[in-house]
N, C-alpha and C. Protein backbone atom coordinates (compact mmCIF):
# COMPACT_ATOMS: atom_id res chain seq x y z
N UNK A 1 7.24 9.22 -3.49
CA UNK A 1 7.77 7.87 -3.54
C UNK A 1 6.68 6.85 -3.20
N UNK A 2 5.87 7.18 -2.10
CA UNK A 2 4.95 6.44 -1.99
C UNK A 2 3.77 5.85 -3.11
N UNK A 3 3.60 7.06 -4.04
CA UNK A 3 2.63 7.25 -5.00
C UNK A 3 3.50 6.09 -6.29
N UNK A 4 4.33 6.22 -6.19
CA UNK A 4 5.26 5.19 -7.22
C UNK A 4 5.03 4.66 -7.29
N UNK A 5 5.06 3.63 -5.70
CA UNK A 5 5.24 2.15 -4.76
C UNK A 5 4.13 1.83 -5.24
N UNK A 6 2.82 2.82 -4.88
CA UNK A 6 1.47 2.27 -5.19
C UNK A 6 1.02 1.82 -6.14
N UNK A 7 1.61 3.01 -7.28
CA UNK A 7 1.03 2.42 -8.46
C UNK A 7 2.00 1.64 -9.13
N UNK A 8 3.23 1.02 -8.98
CA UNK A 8 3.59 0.19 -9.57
C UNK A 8 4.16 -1.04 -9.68
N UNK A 9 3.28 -1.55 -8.76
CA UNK A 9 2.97 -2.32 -7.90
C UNK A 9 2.78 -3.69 -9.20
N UNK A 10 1.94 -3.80 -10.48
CA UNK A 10 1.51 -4.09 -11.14
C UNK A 10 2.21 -3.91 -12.58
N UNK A 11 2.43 -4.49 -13.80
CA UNK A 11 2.62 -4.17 -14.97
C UNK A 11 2.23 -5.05 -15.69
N UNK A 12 2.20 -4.25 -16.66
CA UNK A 12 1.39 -5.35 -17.72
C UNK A 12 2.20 -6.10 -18.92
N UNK A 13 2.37 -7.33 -19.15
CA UNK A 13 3.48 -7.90 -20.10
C UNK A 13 2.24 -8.54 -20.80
N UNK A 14 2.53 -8.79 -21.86
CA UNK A 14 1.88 -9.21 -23.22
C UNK A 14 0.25 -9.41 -22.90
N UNK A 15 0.08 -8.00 -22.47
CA UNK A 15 -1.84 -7.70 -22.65
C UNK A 15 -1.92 -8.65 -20.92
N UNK A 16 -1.11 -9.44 -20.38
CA UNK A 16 -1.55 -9.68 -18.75
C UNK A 16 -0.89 -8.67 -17.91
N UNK A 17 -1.59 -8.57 -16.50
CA UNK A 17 -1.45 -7.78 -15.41
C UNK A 17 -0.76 -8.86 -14.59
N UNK A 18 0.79 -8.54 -14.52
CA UNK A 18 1.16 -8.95 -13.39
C UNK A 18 2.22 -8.27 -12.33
N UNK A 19 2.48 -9.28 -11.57
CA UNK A 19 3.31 -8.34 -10.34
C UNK A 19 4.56 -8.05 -10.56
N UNK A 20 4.85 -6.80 -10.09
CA UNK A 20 6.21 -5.89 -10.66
C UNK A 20 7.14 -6.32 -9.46
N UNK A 21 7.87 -7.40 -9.35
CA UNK A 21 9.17 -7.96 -8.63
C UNK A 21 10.06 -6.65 -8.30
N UNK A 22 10.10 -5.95 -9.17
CA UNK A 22 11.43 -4.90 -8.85
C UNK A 22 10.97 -3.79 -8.09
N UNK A 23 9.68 -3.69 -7.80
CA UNK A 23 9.20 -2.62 -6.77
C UNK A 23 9.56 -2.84 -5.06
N UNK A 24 9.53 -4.30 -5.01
CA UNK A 24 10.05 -4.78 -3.23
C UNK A 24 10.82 -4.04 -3.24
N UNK A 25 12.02 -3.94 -3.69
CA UNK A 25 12.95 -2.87 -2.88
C UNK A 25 12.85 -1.78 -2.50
N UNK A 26 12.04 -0.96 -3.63
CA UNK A 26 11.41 0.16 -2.99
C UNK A 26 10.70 0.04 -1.98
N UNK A 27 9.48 -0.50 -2.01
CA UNK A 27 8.91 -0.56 -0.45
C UNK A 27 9.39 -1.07 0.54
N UNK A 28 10.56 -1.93 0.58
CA UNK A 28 11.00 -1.90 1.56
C UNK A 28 12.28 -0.66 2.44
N UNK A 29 12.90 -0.12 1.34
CA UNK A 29 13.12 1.63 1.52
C UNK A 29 12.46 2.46 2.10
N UNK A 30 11.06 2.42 1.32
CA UNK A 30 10.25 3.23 1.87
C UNK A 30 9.66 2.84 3.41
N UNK A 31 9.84 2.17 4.13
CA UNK A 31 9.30 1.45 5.04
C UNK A 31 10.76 1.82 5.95
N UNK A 32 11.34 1.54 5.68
CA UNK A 32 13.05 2.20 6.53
C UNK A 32 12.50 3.75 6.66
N UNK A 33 12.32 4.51 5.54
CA UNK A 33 12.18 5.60 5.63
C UNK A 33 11.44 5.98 6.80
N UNK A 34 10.21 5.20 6.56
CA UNK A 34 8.75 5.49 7.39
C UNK A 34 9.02 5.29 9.01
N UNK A 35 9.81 4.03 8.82
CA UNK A 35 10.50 3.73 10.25
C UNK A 35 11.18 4.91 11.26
N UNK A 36 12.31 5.58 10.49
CA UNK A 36 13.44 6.89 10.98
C UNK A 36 11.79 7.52 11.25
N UNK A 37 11.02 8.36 10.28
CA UNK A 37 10.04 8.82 10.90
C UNK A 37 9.51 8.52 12.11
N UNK A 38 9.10 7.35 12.27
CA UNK A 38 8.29 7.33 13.28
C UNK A 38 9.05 7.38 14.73
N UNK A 39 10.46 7.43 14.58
CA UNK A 39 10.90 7.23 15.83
C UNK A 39 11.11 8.74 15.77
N UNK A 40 11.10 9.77 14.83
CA UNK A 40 11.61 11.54 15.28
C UNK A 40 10.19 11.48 15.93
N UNK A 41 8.85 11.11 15.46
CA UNK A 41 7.62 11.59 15.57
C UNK A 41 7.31 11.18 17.34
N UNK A 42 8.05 9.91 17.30
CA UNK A 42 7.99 9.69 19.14
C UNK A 42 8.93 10.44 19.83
N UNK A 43 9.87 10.74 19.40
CA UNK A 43 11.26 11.79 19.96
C UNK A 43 10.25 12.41 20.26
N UNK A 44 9.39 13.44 19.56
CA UNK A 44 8.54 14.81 19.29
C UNK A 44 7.63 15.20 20.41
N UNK A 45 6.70 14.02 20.08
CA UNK A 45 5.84 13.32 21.62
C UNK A 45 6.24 13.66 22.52
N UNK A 46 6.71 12.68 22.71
CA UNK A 46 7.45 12.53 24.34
C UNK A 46 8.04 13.36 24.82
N UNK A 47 9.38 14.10 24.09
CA UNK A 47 10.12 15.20 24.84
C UNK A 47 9.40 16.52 24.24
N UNK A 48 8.89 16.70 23.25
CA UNK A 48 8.48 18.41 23.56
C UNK A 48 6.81 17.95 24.14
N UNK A 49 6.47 17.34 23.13
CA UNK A 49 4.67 17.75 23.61
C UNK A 49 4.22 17.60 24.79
N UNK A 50 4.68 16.41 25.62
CA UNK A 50 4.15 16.14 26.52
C UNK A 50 5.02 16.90 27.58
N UNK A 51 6.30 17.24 27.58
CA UNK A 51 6.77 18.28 28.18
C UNK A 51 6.06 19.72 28.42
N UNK A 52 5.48 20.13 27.26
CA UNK A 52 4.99 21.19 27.58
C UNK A 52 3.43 21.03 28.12
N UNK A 53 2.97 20.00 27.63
CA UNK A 53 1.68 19.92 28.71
C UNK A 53 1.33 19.75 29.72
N UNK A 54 2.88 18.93 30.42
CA UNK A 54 2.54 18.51 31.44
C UNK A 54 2.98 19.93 32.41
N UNK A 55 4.06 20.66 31.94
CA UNK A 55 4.56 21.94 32.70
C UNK A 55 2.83 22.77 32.78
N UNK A 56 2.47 22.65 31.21
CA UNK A 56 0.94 23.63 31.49
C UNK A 56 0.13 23.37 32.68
N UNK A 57 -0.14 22.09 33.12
CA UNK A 57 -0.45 21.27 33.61
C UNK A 57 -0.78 22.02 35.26
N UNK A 58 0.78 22.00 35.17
CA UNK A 58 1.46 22.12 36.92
C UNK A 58 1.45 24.00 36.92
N UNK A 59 1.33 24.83 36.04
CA UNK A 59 0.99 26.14 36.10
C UNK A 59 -0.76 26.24 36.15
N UNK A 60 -1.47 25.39 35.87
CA UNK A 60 -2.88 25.43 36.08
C UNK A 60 -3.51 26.45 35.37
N UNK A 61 -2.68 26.34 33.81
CA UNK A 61 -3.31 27.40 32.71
C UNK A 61 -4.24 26.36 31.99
N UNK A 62 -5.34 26.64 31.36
CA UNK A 62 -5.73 25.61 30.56
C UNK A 62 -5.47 26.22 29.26
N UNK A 63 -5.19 27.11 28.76
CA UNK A 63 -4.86 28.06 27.66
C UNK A 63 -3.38 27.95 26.81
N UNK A 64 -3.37 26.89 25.83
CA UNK A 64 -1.51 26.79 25.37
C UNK A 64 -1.82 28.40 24.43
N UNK A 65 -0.06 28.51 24.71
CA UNK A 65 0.34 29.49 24.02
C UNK A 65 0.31 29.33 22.62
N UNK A 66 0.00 30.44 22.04
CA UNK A 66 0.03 30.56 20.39
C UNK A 66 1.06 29.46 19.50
N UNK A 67 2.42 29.23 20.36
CA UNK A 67 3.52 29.19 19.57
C UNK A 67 3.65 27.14 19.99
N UNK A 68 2.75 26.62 21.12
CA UNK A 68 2.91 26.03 21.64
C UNK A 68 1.69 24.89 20.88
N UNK A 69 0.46 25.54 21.17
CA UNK A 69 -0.83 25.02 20.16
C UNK A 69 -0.28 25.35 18.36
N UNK A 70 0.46 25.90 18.16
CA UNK A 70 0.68 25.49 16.50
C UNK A 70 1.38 24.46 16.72
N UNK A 71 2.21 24.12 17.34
CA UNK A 71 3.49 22.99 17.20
C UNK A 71 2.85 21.44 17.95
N UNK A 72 1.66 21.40 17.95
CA UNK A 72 1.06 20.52 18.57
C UNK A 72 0.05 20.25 16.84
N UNK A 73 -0.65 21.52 16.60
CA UNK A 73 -1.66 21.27 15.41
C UNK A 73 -0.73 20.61 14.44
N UNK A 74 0.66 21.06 14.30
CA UNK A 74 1.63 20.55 13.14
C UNK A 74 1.83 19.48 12.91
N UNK A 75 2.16 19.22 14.68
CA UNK A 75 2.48 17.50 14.55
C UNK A 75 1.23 16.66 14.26
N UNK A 76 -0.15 16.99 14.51
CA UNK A 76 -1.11 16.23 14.77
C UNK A 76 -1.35 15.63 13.17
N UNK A 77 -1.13 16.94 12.30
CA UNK A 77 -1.49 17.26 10.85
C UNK A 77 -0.49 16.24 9.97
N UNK A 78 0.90 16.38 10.27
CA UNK A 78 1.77 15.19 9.96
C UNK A 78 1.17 14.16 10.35
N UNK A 79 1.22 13.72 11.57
CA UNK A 79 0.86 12.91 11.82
C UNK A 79 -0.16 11.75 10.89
N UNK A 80 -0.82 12.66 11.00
CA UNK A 80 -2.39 12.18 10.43
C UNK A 80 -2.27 11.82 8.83
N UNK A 81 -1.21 12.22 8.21
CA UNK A 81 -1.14 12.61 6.75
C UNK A 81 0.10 11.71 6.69
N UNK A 82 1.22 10.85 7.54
CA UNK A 82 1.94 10.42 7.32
C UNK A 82 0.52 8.99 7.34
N UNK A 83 0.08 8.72 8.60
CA UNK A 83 -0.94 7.78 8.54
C UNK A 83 -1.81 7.49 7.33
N UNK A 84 -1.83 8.13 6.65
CA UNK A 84 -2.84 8.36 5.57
C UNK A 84 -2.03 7.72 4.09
N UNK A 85 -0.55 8.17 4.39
CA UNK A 85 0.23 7.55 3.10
C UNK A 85 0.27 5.94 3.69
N UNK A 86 0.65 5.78 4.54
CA UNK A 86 1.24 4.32 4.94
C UNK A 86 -0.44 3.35 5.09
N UNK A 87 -1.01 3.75 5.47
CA UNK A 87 -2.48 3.47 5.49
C UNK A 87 -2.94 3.09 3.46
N UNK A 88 -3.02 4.17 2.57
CA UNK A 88 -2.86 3.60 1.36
C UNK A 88 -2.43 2.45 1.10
N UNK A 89 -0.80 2.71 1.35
CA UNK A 89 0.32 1.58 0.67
C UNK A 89 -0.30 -0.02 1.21
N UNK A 90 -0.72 0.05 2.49
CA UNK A 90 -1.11 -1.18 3.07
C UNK A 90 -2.51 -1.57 2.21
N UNK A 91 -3.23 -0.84 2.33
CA UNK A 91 -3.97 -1.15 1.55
C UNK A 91 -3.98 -1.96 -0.02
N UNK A 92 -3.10 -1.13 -0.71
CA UNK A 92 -2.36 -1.56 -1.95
C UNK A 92 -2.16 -2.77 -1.94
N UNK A 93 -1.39 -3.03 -1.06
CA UNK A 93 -0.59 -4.43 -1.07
C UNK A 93 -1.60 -5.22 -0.02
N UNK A 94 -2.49 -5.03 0.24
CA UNK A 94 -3.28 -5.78 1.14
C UNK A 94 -4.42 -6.44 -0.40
N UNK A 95 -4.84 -5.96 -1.03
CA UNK A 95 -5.44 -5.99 -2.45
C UNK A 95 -5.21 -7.28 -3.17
N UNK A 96 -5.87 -8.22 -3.13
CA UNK A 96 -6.39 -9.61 -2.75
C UNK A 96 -5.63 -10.05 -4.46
N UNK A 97 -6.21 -8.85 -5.08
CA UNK A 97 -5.73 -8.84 -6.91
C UNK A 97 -4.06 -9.01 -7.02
N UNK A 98 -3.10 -7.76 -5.63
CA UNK A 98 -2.00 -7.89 -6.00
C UNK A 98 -1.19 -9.48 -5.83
N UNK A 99 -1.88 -10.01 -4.66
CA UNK A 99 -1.36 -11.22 -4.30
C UNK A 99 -1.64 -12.41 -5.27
N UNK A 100 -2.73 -12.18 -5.77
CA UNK A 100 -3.60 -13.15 -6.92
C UNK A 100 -2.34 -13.33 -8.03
N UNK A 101 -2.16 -11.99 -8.60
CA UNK A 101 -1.20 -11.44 -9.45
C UNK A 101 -0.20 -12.20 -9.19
N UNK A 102 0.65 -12.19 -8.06
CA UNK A 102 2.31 -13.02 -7.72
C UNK A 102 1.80 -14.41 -7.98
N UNK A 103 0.89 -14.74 -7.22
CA UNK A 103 0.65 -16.69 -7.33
C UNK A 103 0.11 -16.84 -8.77
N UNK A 104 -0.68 -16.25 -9.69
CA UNK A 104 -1.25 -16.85 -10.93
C UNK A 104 0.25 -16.27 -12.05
N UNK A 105 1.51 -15.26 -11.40
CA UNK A 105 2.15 -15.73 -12.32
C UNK A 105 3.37 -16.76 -12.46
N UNK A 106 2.73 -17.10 -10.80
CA UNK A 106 4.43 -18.70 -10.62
C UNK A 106 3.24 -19.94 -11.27
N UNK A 107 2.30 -19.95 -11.31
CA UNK A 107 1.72 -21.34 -12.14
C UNK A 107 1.49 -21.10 -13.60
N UNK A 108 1.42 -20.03 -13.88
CA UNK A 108 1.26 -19.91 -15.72
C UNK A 108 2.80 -20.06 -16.28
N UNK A 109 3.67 -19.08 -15.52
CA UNK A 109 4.92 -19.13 -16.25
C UNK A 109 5.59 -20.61 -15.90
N UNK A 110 5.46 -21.21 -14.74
CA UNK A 110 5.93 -22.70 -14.64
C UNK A 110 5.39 -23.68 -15.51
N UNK A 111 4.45 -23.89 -15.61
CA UNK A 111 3.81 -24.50 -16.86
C UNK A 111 4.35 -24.58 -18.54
N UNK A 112 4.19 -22.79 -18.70
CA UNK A 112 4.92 -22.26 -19.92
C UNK A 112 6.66 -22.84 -19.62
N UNK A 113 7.08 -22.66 -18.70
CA UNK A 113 8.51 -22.56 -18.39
C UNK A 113 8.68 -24.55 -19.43
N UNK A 114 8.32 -25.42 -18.17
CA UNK A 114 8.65 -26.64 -18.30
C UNK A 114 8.17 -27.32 -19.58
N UNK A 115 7.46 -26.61 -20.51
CA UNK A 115 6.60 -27.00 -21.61
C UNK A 115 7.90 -27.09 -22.73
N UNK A 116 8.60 -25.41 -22.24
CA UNK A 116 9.70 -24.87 -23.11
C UNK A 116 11.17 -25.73 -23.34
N UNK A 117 11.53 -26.04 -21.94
CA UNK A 117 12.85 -26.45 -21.73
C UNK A 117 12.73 -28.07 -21.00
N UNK A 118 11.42 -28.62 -20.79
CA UNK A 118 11.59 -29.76 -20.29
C UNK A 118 12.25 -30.35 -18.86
N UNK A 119 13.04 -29.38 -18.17
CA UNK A 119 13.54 -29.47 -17.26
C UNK A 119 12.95 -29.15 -15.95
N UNK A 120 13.31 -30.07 -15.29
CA UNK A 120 12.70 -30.13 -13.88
C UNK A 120 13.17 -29.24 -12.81
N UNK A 121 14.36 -29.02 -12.86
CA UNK A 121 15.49 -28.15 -12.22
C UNK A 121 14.87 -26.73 -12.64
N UNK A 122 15.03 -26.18 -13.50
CA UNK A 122 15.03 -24.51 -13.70
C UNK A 122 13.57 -24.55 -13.54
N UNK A 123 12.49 -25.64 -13.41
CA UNK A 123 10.68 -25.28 -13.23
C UNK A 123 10.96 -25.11 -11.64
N UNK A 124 11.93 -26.02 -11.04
CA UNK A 124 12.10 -25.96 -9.62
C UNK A 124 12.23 -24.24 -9.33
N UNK A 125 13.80 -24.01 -9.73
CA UNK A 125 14.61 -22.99 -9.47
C UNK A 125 13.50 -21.65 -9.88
N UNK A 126 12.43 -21.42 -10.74
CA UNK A 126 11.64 -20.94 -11.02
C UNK A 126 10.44 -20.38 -10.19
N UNK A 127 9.69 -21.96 -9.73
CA UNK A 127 8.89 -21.64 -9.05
C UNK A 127 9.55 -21.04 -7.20
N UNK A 128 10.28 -21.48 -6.84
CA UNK A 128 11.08 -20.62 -5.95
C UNK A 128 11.19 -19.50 -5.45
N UNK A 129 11.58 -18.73 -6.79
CA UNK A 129 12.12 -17.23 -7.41
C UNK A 129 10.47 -16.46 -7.29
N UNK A 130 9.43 -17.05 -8.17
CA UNK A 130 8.01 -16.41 -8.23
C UNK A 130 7.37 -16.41 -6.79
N UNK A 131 7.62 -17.77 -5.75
CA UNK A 131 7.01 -17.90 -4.71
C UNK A 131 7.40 -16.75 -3.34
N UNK A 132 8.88 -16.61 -4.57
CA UNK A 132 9.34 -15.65 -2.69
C UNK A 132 8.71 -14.11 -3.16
N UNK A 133 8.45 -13.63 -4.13
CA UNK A 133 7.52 -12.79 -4.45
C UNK A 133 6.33 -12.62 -3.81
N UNK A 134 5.72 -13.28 -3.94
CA UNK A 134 4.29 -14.04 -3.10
C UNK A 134 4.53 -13.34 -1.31
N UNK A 135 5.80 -14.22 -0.79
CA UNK A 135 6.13 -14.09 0.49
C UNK A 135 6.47 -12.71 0.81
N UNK A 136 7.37 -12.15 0.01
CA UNK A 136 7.69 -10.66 0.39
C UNK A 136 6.71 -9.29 0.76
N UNK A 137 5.64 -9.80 -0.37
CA UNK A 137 4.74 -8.84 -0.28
C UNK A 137 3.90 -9.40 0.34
N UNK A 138 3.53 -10.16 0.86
CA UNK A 138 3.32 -10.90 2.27
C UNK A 138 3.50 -10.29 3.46
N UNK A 139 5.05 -10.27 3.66
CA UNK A 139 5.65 -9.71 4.98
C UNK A 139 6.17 -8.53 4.90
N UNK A 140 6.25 -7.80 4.04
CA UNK A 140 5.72 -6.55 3.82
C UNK A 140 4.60 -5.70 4.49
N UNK A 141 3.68 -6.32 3.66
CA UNK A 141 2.02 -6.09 3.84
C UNK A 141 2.34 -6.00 5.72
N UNK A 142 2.55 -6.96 5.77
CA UNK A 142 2.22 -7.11 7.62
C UNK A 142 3.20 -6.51 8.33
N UNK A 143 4.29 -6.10 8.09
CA UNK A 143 5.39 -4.64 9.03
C UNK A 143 4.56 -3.61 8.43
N UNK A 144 4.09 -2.93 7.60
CA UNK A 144 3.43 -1.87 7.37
C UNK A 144 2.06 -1.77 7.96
N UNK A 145 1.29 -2.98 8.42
CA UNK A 145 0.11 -3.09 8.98
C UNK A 145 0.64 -2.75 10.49
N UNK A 146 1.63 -3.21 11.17
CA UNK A 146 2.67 -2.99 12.09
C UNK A 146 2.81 -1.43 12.45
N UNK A 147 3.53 -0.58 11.56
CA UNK A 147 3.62 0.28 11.37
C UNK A 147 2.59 1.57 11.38
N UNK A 148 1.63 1.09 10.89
CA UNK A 148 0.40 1.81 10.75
C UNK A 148 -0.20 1.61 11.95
N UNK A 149 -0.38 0.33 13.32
CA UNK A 149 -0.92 0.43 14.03
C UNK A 149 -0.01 1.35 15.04
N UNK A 150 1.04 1.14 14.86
CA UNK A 150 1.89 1.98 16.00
C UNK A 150 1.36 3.49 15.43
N UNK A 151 1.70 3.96 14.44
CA UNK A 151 1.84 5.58 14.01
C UNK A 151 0.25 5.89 14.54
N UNK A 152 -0.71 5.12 14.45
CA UNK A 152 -1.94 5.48 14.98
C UNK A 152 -2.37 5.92 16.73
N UNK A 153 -0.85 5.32 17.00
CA UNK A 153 -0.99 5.62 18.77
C UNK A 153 -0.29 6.76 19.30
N UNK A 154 0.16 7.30 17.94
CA UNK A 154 1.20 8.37 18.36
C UNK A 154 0.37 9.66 17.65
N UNK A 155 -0.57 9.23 17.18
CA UNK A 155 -1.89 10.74 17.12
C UNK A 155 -2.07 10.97 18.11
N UNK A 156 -2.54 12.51 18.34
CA UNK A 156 -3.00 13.19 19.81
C UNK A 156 -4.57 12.38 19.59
């Protein structure tokens, strides 16, 4: 799903590259999704891992058990690889081109728009509609930058 988000982000209408409006919902799904994650991944933390380290701790083994060091490498490995998707996506949408994309298509099509129909109202109601595009992937961009700094504190 992520790989979707990323790449389709963009489409191309009559030979131009512009921004694909109907993908926000997905990323913002995907970002719920990422969310439920990150709170099992602190559940995980907190009550097993650090439970069992800190018991290792107070037995004065420095040696985790077989079954104890895999379930630590597992999480670390998620971890690191959930960071790595959400780390992309931000990137994506951090991509100076995608934002370029939303604003150069509320002034071409407003232009085209009011040229067409003369009306001041639907160039209004128009530029509106293109601008909150602009904004979404905006505030998007920045809960996933959010997101990504937290999931980075919850690596061993």
């Amino acid at each position: 799903n992520a790989t979707l988000c990323s790449n389709s982000l963009t489409i191309e209408d009559n030979g131009k590259q512009i921004f694909n409006g109907s993908i926000v919902e997905s990323l913002v799904l995907l970002l719920e999704a990422i969310s439920i994650v990150l709170v099992v991944l602190q559940n995980i933390r907190t009550n097993i891992l650090k439970a069992t380290q800190s018991s290792q701790s107070k037995k004065k083994k420095k040696v985790l058990p077989p079954a104890q060091k895999e379930l630590s490498d597992a999480y670390q490995l998620f971890a690191e690889s959930l960071c790595s998707v959400v780390s992309g996506i931000h990137d994506d949408l951090s991509n100076k081109q995608v934002l370029n994309l939303a604003e150069d298509l509320t002034t071409l099509d407003i232009n085209e728009l009011y040229k067409l129909t003369d009306s001041s109202l639907l160039t209004e109601i128009w530029e509106k509609m293109q601008t909150s595009y602009k904004t979404s992937v905006q505030e998007i961009t920045d809960v996933y930058k959010l997101k990504l700094d937290y999931l980075k504190t919850l690596c061993i």
